[in-house]
PDB file of N, CA and C in Angstrom:
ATOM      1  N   UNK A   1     -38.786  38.721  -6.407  1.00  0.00           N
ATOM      2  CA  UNK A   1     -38.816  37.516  -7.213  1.00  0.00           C
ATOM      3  C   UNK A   1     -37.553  36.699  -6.954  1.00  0.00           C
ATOM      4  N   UNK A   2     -37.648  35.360  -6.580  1.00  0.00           N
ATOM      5  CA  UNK A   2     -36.594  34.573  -6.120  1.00  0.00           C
ATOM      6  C   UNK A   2     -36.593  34.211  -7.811  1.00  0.00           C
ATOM      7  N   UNK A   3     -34.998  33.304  -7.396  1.00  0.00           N
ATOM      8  CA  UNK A   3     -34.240  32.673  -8.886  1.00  0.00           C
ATOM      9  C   UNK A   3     -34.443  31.077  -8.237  1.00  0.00           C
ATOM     10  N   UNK A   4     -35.131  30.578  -9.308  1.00  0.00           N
ATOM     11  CA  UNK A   4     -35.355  28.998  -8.872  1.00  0.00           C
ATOM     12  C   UNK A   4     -33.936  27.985  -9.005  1.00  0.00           C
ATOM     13  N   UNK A   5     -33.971  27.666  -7.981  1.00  0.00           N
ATOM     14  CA  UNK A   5     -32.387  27.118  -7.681  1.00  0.00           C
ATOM     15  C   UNK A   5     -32.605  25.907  -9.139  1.00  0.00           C
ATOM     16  N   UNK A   6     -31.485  26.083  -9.706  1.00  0.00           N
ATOM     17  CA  UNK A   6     -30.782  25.319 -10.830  1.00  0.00           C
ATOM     18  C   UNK A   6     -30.489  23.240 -10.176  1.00  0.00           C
ATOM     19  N   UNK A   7     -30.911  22.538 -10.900  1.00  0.00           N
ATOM     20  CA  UNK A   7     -30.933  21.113 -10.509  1.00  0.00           C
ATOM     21  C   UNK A   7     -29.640  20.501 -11.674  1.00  0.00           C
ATOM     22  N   UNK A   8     -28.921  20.569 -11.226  1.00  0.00           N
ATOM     23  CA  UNK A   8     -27.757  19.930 -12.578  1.00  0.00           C
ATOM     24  C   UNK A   8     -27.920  18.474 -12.153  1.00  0.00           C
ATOM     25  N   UNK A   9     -28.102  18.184 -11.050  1.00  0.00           N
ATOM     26  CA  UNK A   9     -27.744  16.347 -10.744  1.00  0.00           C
ATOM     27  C   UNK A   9     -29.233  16.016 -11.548  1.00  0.00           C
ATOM     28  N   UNK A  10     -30.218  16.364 -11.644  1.00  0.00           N
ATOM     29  CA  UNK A  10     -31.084  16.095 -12.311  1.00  0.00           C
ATOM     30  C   UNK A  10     -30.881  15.976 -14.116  1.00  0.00           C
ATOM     31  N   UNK A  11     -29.974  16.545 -14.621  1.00  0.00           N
ATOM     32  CA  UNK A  11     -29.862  16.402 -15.808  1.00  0.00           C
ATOM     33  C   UNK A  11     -27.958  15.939 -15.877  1.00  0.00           C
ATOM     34  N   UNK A  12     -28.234  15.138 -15.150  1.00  0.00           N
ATOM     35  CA  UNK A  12     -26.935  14.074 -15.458  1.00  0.00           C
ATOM     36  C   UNK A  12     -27.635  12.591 -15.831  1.00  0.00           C
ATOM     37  N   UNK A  13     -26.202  11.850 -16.619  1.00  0.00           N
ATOM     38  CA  UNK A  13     -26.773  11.036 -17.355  1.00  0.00           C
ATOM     39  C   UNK A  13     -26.915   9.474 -16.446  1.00  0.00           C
ATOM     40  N   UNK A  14     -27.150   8.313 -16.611  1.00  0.00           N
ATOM     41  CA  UNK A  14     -27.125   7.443 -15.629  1.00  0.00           C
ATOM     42  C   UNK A  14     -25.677   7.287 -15.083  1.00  0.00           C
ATOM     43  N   UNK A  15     -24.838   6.871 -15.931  1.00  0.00           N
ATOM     44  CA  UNK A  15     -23.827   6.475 -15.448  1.00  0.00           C
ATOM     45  C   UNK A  15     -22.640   7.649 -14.540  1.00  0.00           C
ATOM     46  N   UNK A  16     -22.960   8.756 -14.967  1.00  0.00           N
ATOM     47  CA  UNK A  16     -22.347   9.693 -14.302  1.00  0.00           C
ATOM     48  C   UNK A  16     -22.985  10.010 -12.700  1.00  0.00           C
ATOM     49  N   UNK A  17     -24.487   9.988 -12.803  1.00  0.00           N
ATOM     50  CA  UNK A  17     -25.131  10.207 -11.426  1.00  0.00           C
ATOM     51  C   UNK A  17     -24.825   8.993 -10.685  1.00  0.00           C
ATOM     52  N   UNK A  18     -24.715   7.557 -11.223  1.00  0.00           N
ATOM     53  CA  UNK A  18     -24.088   6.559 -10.324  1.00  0.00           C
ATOM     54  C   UNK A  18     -22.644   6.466  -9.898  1.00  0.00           C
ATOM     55  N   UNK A  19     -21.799   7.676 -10.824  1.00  0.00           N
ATOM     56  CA  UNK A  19     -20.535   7.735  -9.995  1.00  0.00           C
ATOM     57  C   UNK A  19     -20.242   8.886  -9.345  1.00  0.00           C
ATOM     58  N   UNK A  20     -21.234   9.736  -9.444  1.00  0.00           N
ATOM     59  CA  UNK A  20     -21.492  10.851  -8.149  1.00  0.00           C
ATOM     60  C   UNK A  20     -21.810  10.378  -6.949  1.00  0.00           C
ATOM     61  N   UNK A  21     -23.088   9.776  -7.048  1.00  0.00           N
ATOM     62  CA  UNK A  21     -23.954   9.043  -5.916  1.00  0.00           C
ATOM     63  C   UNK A  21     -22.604   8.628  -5.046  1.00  0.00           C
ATOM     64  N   UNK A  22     -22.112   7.737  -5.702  1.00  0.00           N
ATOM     65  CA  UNK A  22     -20.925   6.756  -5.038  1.00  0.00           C
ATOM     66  C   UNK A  22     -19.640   7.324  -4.487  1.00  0.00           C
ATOM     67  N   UNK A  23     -19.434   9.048  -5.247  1.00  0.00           N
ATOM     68  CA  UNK A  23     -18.243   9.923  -4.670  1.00  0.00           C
ATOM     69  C   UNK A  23     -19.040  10.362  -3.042  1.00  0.00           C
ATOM     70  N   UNK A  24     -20.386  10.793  -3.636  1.00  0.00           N
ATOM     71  CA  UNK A  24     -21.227  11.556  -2.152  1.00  0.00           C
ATOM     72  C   UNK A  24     -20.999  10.086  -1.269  1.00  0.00           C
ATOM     73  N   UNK A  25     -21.253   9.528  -0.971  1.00  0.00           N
ATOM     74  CA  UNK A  25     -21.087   8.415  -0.279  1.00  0.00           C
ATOM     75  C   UNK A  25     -19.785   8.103   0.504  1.00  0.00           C
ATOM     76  N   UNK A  26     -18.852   8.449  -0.343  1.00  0.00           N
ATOM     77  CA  UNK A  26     -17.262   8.541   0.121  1.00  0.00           C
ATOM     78  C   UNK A  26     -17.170   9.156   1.016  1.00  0.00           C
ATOM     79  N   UNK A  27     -17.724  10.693   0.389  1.00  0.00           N
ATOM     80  CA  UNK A  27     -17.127  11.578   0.845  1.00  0.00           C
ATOM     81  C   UNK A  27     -18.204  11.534   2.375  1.00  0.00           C
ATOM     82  N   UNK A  28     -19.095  11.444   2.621  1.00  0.00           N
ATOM     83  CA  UNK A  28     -19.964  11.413   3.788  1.00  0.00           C
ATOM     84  C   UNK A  28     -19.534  10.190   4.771  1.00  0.00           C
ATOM     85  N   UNK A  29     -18.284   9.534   4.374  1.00  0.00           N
ATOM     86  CA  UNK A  29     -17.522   9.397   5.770  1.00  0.00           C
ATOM     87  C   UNK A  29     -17.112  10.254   6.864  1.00  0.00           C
ATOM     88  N   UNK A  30     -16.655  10.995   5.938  1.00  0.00           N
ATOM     89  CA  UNK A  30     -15.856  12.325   6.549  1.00  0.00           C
ATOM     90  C   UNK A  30     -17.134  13.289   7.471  1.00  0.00           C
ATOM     91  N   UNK A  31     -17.792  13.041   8.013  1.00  0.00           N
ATOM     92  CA  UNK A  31     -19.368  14.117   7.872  1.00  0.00           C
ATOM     93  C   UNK A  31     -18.410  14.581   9.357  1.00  0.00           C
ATOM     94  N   UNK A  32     -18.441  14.081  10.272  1.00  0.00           N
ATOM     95  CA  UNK A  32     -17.178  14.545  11.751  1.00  0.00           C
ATOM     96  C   UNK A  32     -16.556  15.788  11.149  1.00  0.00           C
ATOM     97  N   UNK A  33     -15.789  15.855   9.796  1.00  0.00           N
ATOM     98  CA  UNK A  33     -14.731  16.515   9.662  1.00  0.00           C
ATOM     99  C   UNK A  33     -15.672  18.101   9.197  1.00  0.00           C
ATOM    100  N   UNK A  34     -16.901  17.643   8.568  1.00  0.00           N
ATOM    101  CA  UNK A  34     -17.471  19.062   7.669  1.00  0.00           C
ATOM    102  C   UNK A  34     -18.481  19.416   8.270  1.00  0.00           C
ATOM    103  N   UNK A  35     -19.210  18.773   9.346  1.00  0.00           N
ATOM    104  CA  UNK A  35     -20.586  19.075   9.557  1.00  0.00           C
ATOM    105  C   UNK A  35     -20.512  20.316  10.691  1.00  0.00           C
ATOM    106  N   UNK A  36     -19.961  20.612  11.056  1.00  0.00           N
ATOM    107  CA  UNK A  36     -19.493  21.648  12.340  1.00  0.00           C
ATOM    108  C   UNK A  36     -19.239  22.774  12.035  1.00  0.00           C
ATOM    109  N   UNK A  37     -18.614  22.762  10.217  1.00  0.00           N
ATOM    110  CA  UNK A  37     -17.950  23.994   9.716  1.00  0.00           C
ATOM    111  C   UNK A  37     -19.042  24.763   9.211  1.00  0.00           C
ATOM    112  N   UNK A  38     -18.534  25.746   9.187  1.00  0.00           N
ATOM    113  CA  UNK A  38     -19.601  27.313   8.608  1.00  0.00           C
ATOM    114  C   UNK A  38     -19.894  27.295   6.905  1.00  0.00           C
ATOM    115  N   UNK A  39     -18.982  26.678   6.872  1.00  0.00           N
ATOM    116  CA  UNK A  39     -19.245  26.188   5.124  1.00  0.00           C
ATOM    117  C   UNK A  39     -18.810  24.868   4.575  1.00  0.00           C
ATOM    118  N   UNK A  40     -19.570  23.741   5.035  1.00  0.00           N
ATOM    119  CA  UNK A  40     -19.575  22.380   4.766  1.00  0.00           C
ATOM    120  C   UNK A  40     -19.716  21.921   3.114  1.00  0.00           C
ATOM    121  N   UNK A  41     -19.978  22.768   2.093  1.00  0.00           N
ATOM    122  CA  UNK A  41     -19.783  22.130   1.031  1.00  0.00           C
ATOM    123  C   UNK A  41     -18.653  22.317   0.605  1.00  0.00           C
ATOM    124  N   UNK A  42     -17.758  23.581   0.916  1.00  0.00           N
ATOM    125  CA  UNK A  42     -16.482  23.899   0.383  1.00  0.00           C
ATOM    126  C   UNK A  42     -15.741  22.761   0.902  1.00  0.00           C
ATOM    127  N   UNK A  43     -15.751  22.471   2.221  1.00  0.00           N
ATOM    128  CA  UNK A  43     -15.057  21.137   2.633  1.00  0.00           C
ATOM    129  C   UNK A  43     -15.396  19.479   1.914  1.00  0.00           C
ATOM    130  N   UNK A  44     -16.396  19.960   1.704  1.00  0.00           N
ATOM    131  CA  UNK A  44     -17.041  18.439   0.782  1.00  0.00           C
ATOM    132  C   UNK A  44     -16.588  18.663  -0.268  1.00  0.00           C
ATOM    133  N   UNK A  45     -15.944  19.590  -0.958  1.00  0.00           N
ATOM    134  CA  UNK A  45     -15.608  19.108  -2.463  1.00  0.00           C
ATOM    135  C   UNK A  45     -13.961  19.267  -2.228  1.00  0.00           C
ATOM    136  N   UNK A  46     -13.642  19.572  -1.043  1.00  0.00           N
ATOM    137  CA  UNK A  46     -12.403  18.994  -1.070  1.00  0.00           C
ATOM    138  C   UNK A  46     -12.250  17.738  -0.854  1.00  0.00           C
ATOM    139  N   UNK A  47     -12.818  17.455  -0.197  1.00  0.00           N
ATOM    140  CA  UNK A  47     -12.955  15.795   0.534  1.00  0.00           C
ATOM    141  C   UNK A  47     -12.987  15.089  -0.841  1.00  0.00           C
ATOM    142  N   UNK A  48     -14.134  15.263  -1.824  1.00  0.00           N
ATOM    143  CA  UNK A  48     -14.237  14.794  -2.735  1.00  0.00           C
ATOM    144  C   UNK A  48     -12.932  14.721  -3.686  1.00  0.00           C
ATOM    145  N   UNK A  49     -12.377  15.796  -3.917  1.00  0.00           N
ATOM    146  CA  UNK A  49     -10.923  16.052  -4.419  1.00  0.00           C
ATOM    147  C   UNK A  49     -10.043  14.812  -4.131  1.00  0.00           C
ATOM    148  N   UNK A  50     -10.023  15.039  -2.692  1.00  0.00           N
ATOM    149  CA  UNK A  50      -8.993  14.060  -1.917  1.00  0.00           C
ATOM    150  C   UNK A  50      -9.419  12.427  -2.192  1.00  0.00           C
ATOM    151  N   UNK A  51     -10.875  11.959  -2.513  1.00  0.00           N
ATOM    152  CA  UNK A  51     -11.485  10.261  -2.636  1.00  0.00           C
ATOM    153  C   UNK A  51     -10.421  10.180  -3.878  1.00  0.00           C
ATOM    154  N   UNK A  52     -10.676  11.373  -4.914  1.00  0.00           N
ATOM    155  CA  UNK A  52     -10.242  11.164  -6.265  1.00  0.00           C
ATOM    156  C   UNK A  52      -8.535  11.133  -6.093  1.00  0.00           C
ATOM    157  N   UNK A  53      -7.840  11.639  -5.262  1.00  0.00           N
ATOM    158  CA  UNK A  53      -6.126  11.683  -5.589  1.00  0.00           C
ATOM    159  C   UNK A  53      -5.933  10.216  -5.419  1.00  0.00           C
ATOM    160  N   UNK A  54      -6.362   9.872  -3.987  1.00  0.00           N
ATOM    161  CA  UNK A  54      -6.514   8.136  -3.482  1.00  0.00           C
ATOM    162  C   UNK A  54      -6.462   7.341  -3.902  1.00  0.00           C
ATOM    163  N   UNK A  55      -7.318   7.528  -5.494  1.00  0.00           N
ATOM    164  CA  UNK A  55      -8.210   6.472  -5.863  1.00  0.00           C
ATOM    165  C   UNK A  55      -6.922   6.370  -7.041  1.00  0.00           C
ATOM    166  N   UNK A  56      -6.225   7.360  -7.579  1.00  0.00           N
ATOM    167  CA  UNK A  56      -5.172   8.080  -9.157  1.00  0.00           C
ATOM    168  C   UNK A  56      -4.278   7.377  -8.012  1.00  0.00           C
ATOM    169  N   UNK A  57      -4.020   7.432  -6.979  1.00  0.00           N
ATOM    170  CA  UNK A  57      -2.309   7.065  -6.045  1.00  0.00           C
ATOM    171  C   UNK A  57      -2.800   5.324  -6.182  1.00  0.00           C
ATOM    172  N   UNK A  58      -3.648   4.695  -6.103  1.00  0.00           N
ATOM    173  CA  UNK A  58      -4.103   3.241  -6.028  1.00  0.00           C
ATOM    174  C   UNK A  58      -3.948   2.961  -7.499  1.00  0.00           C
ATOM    175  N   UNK A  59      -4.232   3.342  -8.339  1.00  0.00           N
ATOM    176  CA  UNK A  59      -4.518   2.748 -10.070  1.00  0.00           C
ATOM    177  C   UNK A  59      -2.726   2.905 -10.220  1.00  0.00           C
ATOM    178  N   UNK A  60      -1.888   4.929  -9.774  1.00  0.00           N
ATOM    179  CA  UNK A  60      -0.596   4.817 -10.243  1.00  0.00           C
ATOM    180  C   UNK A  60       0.286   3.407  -9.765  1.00  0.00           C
ATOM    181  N   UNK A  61       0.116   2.970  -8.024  1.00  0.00           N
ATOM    182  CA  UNK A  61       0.733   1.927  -7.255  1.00  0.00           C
ATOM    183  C   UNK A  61       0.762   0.572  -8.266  1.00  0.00           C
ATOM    184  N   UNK A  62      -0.827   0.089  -8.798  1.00  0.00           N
ATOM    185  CA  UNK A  62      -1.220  -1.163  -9.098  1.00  0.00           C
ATOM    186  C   UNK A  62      -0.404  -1.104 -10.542  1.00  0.00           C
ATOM    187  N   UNK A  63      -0.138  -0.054 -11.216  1.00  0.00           N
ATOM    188  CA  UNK A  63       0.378   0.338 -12.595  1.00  0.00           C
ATOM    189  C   UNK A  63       1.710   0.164 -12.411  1.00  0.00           C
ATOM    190  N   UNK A  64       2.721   0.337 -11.631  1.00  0.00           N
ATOM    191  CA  UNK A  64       3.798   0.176 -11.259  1.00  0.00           C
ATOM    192  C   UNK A  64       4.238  -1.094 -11.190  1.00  0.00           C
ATOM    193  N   UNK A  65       3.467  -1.839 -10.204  1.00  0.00           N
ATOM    194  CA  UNK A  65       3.754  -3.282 -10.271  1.00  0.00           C
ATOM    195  C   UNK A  65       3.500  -3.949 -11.121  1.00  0.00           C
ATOM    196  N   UNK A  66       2.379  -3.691 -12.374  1.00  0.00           N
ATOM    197  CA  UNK A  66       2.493  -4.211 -13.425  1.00  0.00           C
ATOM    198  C   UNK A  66       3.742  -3.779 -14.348  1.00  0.00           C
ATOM    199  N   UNK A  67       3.764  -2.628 -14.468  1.00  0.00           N
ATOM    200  CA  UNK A  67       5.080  -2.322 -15.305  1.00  0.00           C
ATOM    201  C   UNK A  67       6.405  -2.996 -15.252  1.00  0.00           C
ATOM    202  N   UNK A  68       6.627  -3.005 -13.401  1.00  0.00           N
ATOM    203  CA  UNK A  68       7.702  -3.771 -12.758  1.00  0.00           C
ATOM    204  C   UNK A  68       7.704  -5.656 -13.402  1.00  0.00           C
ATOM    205  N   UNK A  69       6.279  -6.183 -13.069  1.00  0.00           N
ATOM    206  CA  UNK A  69       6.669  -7.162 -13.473  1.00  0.00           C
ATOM    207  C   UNK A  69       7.176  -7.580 -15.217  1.00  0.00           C
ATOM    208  N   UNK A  70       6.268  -6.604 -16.079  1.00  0.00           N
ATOM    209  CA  UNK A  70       6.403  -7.155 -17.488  1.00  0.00           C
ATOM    210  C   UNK A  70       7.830  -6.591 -18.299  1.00  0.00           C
ATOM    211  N   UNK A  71       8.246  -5.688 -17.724  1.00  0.00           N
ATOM    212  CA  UNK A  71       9.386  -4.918 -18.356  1.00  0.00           C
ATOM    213  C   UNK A  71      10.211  -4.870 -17.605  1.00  0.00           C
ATOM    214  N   UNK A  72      10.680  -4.776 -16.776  1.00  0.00           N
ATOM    215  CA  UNK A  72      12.011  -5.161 -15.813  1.00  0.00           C
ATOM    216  C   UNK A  72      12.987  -5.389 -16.411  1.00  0.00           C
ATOM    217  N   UNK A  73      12.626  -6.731 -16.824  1.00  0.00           N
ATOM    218  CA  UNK A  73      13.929  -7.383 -17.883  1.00  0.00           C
ATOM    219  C   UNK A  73      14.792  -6.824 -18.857  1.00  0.00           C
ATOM    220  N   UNK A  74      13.822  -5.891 -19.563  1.00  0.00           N
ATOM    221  CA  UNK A  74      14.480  -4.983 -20.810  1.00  0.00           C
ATOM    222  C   UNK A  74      14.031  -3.622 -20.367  1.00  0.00           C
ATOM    223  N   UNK A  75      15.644  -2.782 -19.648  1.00  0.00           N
ATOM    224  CA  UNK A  75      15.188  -1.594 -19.028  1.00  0.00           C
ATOM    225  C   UNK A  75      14.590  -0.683 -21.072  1.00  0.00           C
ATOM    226  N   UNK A  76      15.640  -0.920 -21.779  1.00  0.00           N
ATOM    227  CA  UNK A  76      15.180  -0.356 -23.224  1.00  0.00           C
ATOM    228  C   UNK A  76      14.007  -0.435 -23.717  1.00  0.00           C
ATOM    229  N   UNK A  77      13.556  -1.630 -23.489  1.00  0.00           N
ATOM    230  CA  UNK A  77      12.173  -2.079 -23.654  1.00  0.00           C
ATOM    231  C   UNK A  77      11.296  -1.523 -23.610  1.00  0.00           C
ATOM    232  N   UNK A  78      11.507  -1.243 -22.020  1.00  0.00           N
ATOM    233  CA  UNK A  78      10.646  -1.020 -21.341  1.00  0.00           C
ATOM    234  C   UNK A  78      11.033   0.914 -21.155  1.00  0.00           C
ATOM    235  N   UNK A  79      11.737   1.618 -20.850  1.00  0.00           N
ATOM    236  CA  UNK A  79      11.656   3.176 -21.674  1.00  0.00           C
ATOM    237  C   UNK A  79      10.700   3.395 -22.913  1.00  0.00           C
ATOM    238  N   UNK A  80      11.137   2.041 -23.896  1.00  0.00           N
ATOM    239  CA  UNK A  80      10.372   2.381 -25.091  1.00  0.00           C
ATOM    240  C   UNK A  80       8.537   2.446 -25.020  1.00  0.00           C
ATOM    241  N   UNK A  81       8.555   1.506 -24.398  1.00  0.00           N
ATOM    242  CA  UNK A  81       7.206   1.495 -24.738  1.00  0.00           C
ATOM    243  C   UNK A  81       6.759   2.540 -23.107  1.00  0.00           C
ATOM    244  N   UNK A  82       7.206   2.585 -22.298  1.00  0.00           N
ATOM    245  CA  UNK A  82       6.187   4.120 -21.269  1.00  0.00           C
ATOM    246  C   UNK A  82       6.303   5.640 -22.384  1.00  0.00           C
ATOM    247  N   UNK A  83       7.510   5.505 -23.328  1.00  0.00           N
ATOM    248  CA  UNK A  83       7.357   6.618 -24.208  1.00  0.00           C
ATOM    249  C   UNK A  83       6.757   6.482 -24.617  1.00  0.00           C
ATOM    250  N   UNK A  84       5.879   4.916 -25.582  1.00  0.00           N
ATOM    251  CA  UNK A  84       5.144   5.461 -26.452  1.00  0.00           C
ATOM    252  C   UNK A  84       3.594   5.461 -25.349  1.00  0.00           C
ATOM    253  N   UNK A  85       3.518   5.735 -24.356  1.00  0.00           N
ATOM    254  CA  UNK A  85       2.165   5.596 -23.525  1.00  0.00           C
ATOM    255  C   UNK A  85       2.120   7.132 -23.252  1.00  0.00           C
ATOM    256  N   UNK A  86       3.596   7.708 -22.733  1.00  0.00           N
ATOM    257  CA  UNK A  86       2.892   8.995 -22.277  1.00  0.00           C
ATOM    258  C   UNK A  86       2.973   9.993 -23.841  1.00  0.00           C
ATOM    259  N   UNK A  87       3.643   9.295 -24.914  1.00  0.00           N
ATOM    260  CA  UNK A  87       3.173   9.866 -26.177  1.00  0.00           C
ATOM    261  C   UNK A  87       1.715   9.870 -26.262  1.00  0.00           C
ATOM    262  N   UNK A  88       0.819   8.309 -26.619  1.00  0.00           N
ATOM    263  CA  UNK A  88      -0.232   8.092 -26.680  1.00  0.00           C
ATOM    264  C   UNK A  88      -1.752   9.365 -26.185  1.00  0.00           C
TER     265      UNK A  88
END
C-alpha cells in the first residue's frame, strides 16, 4: 500500500500561492545550477533562501537611504527614533 503523496500548495491561500508561484519562478533561473545535481530540490530551496536574503539586502539598502536622508541632521533624533523601531 503506497502513502498518497501530501499536496500542501493545493491548500495554500491565494495570496501566498501567488508569492510562491513568483519565488518558483526566481528561483528557475538558476535551473543550469540544479538540474544536473542528484538532488535538485535541496538546491532549489537554497536558491530560494538566497531570492529571499537579496530581496531583505534591497528593502535593508533602500531603508538606509531613507533613514540617511530624514535623520541625518539630528544624529539624537535620529538614535531615538531606530530605538523606538527596533523596540517596536
Amino acid at each position: 500500500m503506497t502513502k498518497d503523496k501530501f499536496d500542501w500548495r493545493a491548500k495554500l491561500d491565494t495570496d501566498n500561492s501567488l508569492r510562491f508561484n513568483a519565488l518558483v519562478a526566481q528561483v528557475s533561473k538558476y535551473e543550469h545550477v540544479y538540474k544536473d545535481s542528484p538532488d535538485p530540490q535541496k538546491i532549489q530551496m537554497w536558491l530560494g533562501l538566497l531570492e529571499i536574503c537579496k530581496r531583505q539586502d534591497a528593502i535593508l539598502k533602500r531603508l538606509d537611504v531613507i533613514e540617511r536622508k530624514l535623520f541625518v541632521r539630528d544624529e539624537k533624533k535620529r538614535e531615538g527614533i531606530l530605538g523606538d523601531l527596533d523596540n517596536y
